[in-house]
PDB file of N, CA and C in Angstrom:
ATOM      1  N   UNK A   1       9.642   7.851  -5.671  1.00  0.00           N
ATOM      2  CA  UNK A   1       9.032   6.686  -6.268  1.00  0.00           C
ATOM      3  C   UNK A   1       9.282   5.512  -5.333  1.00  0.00           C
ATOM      4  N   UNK A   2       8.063   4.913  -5.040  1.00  0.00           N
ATOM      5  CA  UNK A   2       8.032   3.698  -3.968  1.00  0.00           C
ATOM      6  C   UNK A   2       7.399   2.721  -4.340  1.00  0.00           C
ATOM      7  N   UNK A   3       8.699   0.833  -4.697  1.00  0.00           N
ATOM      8  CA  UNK A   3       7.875  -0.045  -5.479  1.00  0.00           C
ATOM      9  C   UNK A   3       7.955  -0.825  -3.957  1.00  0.00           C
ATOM     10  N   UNK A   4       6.483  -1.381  -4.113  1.00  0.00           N
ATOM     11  CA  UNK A   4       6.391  -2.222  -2.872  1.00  0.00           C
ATOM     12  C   UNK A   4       6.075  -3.776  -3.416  1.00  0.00           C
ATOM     13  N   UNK A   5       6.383  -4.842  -2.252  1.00  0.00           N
ATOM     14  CA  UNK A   5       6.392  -6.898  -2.943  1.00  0.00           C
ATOM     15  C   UNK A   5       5.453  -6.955  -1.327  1.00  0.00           C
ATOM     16  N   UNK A   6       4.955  -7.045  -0.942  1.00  0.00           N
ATOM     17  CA  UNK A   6       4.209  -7.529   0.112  1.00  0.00           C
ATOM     18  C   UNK A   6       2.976  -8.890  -0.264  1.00  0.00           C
ATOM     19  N   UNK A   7       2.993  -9.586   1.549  1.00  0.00           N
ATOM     20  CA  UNK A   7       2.335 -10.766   1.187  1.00  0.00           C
ATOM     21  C   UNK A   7       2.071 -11.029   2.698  1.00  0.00           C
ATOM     22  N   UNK A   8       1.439 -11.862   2.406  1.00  0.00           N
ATOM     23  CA  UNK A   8       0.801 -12.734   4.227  1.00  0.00           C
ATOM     24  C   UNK A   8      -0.543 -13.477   3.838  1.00  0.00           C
ATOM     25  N   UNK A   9      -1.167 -13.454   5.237  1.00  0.00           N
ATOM     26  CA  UNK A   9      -2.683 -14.098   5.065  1.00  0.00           C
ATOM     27  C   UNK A   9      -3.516 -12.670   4.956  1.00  0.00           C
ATOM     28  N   UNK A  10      -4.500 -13.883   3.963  1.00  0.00           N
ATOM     29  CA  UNK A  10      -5.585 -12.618   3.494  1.00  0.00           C
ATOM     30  C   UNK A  10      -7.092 -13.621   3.981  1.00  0.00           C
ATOM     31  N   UNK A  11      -7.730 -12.606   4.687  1.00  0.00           N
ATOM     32  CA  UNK A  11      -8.743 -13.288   4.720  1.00  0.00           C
ATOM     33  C   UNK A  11     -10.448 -12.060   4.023  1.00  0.00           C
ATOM     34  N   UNK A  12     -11.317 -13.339   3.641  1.00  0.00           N
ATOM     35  CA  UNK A  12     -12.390 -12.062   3.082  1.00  0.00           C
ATOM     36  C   UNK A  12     -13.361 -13.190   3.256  1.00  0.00           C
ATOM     37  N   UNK A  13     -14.547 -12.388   3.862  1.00  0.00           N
ATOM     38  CA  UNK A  13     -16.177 -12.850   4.102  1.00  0.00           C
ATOM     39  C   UNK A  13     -17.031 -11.902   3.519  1.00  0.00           C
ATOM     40  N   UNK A  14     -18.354 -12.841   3.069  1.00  0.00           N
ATOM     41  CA  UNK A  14     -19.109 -11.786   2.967  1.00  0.00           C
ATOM     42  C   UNK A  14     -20.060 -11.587   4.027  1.00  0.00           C
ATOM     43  N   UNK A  15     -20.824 -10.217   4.559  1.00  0.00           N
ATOM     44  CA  UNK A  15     -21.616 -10.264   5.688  1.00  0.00           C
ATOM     45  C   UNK A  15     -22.771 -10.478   4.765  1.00  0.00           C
ATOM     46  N   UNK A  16     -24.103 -11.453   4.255  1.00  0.00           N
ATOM     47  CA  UNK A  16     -25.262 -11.017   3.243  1.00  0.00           C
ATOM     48  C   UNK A  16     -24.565 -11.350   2.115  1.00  0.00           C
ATOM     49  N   UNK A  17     -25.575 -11.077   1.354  1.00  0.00           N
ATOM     50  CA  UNK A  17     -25.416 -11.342  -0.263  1.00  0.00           C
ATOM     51  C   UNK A  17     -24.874 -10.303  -0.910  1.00  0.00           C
ATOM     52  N   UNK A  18     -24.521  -9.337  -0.106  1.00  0.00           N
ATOM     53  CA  UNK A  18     -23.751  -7.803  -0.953  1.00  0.00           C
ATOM     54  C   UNK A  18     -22.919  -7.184  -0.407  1.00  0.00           C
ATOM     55  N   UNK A  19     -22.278  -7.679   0.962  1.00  0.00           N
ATOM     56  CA  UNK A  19     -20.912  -7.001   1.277  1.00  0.00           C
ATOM     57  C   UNK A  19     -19.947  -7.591   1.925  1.00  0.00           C
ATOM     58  N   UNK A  20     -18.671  -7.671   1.344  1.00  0.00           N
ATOM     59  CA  UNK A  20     -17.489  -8.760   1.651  1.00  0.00           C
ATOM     60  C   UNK A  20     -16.434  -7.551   2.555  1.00  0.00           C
ATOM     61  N   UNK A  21     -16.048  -8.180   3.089  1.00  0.00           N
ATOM     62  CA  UNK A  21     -15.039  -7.813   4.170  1.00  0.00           C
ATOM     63  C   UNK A  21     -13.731  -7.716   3.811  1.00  0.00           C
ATOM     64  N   UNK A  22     -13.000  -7.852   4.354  1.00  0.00           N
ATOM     65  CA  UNK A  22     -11.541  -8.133   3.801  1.00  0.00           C
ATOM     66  C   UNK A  22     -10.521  -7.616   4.675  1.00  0.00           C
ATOM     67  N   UNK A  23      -9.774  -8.401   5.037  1.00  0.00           N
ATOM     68  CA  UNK A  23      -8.329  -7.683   5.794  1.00  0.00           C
ATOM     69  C   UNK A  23      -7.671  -8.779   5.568  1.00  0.00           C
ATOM     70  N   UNK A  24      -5.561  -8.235   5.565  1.00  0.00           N
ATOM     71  CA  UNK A  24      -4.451  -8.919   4.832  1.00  0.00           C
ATOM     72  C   UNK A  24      -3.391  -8.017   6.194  1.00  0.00           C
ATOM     73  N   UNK A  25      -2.424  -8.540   6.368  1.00  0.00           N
ATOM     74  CA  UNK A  25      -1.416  -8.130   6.697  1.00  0.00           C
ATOM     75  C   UNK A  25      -0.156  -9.069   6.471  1.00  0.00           C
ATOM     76  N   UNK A  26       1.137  -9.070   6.529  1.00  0.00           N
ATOM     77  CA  UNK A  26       2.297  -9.428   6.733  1.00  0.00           C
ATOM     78  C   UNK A  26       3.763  -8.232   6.157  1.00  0.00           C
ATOM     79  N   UNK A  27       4.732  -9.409   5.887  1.00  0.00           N
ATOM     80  CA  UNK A  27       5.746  -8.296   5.669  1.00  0.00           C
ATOM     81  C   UNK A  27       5.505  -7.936   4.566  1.00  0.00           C
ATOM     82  N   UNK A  28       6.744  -6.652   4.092  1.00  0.00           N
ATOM     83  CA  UNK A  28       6.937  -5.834   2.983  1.00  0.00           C
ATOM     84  C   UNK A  28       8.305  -5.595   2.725  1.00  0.00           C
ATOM     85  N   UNK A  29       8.484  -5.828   1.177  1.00  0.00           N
ATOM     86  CA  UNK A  29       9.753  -5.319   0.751  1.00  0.00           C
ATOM     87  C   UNK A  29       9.420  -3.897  -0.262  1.00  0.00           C
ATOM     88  N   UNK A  30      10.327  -3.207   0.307  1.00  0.00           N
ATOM     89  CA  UNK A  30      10.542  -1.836  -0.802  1.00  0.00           C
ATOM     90  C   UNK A  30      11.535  -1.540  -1.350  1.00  0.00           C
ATOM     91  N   UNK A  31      11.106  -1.205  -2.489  1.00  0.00           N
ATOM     92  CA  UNK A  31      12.432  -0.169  -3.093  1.00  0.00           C
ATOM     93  C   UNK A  31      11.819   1.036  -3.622  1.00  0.00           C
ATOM     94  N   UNK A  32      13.097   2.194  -3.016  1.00  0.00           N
ATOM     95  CA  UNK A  32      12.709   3.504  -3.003  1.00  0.00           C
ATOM     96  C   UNK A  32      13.546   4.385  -4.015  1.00  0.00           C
ATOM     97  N   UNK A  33      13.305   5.521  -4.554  1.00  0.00           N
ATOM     98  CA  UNK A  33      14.203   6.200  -5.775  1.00  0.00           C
ATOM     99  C   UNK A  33      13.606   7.245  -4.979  1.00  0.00           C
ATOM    100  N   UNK A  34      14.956   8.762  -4.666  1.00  0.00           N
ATOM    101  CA  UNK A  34      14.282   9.816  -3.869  1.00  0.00           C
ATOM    102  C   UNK A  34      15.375  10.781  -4.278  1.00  0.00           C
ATOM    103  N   UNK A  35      14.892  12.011  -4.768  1.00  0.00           N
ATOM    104  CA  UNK A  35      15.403  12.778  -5.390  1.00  0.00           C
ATOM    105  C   UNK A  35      14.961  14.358  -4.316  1.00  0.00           C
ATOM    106  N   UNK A  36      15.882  15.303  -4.516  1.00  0.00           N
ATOM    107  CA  UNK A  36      15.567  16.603  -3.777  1.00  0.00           C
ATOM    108  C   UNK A  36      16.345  17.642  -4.155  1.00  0.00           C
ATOM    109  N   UNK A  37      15.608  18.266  -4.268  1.00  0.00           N
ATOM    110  CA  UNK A  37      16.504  19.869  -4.655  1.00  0.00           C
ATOM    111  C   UNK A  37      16.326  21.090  -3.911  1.00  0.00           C
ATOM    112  N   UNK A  38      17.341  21.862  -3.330  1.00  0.00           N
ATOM    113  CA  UNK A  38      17.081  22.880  -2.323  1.00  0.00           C
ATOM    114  C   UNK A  38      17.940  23.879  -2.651  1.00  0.00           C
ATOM    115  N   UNK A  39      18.730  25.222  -2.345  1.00  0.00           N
ATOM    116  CA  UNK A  39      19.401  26.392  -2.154  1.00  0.00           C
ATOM    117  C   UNK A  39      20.777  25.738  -1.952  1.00  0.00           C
ATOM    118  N   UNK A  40      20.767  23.913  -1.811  1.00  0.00           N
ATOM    119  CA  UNK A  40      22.181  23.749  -0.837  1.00  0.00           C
ATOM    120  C   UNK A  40      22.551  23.348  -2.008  1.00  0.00           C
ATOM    121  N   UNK A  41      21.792  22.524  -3.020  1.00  0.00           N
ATOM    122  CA  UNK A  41      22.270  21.812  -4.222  1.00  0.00           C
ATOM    123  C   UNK A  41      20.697  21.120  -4.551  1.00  0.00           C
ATOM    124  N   UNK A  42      21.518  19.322  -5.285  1.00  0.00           N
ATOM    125  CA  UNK A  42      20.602  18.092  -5.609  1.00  0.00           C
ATOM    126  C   UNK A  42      21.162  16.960  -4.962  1.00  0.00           C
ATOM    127  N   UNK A  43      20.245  15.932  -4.636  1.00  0.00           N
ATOM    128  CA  UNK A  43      20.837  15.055  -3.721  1.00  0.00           C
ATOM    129  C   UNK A  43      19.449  14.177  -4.258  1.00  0.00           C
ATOM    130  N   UNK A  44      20.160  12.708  -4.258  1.00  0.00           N
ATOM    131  CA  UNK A  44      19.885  11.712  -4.825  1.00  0.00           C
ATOM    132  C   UNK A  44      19.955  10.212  -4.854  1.00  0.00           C
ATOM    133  N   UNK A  45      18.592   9.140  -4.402  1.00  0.00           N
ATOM    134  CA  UNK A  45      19.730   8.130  -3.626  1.00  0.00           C
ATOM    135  C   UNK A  45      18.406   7.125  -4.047  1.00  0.00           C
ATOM    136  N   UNK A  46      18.429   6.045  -3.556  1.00  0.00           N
ATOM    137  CA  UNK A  46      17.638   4.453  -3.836  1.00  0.00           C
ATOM    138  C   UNK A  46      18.435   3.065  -3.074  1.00  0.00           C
ATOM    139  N   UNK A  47      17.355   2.615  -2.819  1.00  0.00           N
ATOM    140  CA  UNK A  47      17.608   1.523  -2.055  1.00  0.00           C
ATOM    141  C   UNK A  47      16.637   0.406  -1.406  1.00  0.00           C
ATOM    142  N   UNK A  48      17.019  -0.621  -0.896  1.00  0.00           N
ATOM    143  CA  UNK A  48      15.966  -1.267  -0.571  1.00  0.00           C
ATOM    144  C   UNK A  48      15.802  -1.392   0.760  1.00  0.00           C
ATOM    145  N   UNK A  49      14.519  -1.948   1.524  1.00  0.00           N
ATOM    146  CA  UNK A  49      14.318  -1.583   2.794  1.00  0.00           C
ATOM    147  C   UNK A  49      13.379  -3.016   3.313  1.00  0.00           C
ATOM    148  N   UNK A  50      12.955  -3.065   4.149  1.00  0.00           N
ATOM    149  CA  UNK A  50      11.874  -4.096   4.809  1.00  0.00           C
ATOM    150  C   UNK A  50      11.008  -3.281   5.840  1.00  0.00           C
ATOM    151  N   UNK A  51       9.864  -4.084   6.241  1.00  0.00           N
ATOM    152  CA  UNK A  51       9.012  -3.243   7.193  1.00  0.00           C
ATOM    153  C   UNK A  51       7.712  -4.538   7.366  1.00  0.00           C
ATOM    154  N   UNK A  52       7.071  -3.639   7.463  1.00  0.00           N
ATOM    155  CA  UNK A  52       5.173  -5.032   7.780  1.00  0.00           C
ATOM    156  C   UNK A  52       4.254  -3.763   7.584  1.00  0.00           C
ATOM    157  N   UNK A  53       2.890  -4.237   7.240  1.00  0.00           N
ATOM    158  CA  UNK A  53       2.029  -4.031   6.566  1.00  0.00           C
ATOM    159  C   UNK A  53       0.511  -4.569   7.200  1.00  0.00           C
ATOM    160  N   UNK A  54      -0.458  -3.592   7.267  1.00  0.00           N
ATOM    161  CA  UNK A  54      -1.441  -4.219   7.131  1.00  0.00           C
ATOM    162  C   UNK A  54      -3.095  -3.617   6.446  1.00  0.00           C
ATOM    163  N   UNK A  55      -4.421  -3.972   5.777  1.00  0.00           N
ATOM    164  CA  UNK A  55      -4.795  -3.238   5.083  1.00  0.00           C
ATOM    165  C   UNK A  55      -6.398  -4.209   5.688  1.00  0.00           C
ATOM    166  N   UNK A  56      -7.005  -3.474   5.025  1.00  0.00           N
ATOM    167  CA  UNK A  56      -8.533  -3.677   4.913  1.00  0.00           C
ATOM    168  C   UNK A  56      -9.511  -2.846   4.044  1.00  0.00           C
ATOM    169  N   UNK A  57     -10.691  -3.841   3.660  1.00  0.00           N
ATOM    170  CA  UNK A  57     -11.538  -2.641   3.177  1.00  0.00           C
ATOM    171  C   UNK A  57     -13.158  -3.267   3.070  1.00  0.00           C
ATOM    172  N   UNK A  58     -13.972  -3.125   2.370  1.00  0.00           N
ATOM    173  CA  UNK A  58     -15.256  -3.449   2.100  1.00  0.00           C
ATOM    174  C   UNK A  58     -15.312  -2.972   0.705  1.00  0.00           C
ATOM    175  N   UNK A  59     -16.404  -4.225  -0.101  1.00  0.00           N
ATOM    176  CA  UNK A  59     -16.801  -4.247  -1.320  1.00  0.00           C
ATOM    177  C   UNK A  59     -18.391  -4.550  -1.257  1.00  0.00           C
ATOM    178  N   UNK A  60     -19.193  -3.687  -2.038  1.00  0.00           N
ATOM    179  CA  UNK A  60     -20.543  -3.531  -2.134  1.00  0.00           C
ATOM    180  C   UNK A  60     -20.969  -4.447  -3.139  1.00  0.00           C
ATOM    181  N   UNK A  61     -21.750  -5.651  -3.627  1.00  0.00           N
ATOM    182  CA  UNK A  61     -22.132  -6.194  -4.954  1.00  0.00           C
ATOM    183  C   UNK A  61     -23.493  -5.656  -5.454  1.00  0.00           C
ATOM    184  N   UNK A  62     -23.358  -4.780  -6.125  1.00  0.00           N
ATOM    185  CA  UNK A  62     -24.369  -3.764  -7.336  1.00  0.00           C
ATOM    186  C   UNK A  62     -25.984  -4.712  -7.519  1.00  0.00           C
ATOM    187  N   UNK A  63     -27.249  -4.566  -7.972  1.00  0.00           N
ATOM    188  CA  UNK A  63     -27.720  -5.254  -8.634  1.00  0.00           C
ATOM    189  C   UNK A  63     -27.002  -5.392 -10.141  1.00  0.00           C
ATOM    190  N   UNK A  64     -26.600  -4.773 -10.487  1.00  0.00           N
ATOM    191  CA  UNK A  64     -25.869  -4.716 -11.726  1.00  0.00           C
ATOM    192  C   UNK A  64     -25.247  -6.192 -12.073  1.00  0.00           C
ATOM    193  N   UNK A  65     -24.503  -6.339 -10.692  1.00  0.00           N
ATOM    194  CA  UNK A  65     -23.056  -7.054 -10.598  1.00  0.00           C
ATOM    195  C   UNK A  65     -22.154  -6.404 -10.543  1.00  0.00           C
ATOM    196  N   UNK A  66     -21.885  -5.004 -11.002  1.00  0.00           N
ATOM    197  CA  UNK A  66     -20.788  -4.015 -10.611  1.00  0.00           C
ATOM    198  C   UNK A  66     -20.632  -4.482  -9.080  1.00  0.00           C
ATOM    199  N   UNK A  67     -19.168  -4.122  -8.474  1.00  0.00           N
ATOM    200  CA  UNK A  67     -18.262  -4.336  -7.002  1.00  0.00           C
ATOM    201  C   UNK A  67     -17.989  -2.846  -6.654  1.00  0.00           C
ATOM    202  N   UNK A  68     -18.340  -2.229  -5.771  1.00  0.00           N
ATOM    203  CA  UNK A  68     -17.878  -0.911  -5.647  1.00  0.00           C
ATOM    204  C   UNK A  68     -17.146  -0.819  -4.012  1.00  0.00           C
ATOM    205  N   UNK A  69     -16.297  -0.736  -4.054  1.00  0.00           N
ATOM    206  CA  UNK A  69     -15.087  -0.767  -3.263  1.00  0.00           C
ATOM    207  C   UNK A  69     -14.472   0.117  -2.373  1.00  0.00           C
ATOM    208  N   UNK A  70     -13.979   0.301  -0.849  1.00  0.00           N
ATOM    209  CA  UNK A  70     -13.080   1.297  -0.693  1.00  0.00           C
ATOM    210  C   UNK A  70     -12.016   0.336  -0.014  1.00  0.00           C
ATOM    211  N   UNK A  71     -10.607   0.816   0.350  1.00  0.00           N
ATOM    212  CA  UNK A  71      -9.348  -0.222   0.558  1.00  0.00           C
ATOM    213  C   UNK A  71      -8.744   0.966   1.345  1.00  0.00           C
ATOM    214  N   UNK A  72      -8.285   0.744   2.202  1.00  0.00           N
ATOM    215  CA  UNK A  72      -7.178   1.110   2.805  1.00  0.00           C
ATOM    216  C   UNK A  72      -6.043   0.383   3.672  1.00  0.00           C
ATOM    217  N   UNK A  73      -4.259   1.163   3.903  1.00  0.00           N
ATOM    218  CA  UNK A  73      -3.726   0.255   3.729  1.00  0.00           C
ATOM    219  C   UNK A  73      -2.543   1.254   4.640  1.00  0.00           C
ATOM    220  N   UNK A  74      -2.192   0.486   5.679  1.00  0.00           N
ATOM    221  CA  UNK A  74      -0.941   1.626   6.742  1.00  0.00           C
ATOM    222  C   UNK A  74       0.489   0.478   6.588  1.00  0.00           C
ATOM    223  N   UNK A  75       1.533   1.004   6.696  1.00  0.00           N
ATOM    224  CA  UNK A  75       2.618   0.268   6.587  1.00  0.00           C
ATOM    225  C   UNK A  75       3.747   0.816   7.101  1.00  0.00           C
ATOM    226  N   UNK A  76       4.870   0.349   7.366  1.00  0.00           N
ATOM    227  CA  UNK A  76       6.113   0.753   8.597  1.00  0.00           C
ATOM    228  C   UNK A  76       7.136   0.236   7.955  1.00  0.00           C
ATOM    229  N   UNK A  77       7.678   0.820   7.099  1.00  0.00           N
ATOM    230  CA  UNK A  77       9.248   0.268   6.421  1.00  0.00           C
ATOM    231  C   UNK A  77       9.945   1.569   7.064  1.00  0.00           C
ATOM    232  N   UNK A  78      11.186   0.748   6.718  1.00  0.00           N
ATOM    233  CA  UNK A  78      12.754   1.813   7.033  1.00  0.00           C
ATOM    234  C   UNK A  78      13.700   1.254   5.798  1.00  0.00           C
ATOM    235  N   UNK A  79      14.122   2.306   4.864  1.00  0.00           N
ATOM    236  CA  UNK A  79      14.732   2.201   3.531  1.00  0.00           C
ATOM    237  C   UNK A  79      15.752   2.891   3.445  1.00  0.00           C
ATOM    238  N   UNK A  80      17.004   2.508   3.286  1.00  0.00           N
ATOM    239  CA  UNK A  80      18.481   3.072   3.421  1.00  0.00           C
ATOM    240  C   UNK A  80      18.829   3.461   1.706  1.00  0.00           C
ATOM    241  N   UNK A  81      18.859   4.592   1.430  1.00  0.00           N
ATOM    242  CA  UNK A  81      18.873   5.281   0.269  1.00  0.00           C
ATOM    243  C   UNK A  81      20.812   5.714  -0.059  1.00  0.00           C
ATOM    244  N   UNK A  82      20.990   5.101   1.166  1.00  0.00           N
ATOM    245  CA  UNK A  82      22.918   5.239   0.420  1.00  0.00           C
ATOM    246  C   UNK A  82      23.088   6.856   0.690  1.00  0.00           C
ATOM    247  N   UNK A  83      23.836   6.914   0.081  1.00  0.00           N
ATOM    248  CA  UNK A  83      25.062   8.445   0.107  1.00  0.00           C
ATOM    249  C   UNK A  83      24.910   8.925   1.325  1.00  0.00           C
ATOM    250  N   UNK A  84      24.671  10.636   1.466  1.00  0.00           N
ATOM    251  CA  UNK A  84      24.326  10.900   2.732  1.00  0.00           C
ATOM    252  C   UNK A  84      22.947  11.326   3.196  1.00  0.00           C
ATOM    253  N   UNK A  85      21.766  10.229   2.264  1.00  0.00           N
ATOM    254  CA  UNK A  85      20.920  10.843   3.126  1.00  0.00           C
ATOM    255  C   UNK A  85      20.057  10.170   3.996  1.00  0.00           C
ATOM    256  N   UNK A  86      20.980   8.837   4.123  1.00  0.00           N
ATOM    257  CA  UNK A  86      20.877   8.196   5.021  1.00  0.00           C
ATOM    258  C   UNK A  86      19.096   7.508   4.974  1.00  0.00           C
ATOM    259  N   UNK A  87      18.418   7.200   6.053  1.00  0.00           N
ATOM    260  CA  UNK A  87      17.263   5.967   6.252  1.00  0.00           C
ATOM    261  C   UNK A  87      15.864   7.141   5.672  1.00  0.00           C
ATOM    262  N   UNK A  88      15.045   6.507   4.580  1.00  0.00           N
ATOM    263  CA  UNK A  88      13.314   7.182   4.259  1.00  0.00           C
ATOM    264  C   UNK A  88      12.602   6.137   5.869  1.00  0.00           C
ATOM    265  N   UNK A  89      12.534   6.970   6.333  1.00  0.00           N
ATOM    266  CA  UNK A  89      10.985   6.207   7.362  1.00  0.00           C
ATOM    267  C   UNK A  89       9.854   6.332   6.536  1.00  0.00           C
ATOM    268  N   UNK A  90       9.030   5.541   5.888  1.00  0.00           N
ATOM    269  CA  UNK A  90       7.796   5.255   5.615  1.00  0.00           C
ATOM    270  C   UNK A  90       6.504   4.734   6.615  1.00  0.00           C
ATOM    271  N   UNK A  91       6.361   5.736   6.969  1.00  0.00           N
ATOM    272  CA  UNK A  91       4.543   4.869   7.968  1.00  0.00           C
ATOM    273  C   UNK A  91       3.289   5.789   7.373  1.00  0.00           C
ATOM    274  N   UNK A  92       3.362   5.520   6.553  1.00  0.00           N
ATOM    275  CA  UNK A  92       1.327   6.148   6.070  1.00  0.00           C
ATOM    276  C   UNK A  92       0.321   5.640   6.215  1.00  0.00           C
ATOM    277  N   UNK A  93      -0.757   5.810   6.062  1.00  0.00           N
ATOM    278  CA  UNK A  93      -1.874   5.398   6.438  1.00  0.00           C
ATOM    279  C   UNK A  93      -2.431   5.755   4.723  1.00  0.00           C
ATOM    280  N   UNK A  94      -2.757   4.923   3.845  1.00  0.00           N
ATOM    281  CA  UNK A  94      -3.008   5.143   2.614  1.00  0.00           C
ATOM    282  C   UNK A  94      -4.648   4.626   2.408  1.00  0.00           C
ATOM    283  N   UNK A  95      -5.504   6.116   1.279  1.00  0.00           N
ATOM    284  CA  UNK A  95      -6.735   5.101   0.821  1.00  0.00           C
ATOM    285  C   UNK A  95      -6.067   4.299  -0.897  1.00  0.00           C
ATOM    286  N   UNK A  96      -6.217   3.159  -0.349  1.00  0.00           N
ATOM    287  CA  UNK A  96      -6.104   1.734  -1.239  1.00  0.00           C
ATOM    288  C   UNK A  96      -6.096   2.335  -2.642  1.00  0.00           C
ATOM    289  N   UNK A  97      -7.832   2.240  -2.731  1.00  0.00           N
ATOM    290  CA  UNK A  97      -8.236   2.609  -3.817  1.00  0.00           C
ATOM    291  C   UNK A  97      -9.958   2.744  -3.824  1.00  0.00           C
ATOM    292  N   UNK A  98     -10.854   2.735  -4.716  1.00  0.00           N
ATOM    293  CA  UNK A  98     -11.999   2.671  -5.035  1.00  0.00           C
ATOM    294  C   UNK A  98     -12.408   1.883  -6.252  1.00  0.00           C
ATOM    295  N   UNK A  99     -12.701   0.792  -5.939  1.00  0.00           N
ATOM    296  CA  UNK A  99     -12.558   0.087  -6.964  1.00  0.00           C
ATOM    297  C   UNK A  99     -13.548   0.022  -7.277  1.00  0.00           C
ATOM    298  N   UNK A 100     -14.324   0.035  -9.011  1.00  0.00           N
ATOM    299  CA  UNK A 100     -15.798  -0.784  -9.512  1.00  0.00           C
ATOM    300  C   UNK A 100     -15.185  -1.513 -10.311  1.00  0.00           C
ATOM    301  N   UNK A 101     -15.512  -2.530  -9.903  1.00  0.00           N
ATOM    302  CA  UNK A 101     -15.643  -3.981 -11.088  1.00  0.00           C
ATOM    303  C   UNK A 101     -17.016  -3.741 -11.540  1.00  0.00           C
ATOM    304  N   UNK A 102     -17.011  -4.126 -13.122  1.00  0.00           N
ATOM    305  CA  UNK A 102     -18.557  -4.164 -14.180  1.00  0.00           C
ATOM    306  C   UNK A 102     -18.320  -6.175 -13.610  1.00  0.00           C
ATOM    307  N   UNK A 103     -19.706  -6.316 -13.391  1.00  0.00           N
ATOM    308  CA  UNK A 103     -19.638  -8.030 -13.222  1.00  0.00           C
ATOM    309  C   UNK A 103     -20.045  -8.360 -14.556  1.00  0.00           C
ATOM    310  N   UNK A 104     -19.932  -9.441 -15.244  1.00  0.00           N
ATOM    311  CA  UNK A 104     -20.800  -9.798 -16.427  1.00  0.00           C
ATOM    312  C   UNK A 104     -21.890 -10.671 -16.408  1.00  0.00           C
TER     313      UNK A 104
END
């Protein structure tokens, strides 16, 4: 389980009357909860970490007004989980999400 606080500049344009841009980067704080079980035993640990961040995506505006969305989002923390299992390296390359907003 990975809670992330991230922030920076965000900037968003639209190209036309129906598709906005978007990219954000700065730092990131995490906290991590990481659990494992193997033949050797259970091992078990949490902690907090820092790293940087950065994301982008494009949003479509519907005739509807519906927003239909894709986001993606890569990030570089290092999170010290205590006991012995020592530092989670986090660098993924994540899809965001897919977002539809209904417009009204």
């Amino acid at each position: 389980l990975v809670f992330d606080l991230y922030g920076g500049p965000f900037i968003s344009m639209f190209l036309g009357d129906k598709l906005r841009l978007y990219a954000s980067a700065g730092p990131l704080l995490q906290w991590a909860d990481y659990e494992q079980s193997d033949v050797t035993g259970d091992e078990d640990g949490s902690g907090f970490g820092t790293g940087y961040y950065a994301r982008a995506g494009f949003e479509f505006i519907l005739d509807s007004g519906t927003m239909l969305g894709f986001g993606m989002r890569w990030s570089d923390s290092e999170i010290d989980l205590g006991n012995d299992l020592g530092d989670l390296e986090i660098e993924p390359v994540e899809v965001d999400h897919l977002a539809i907003l209904q417009g009204s």
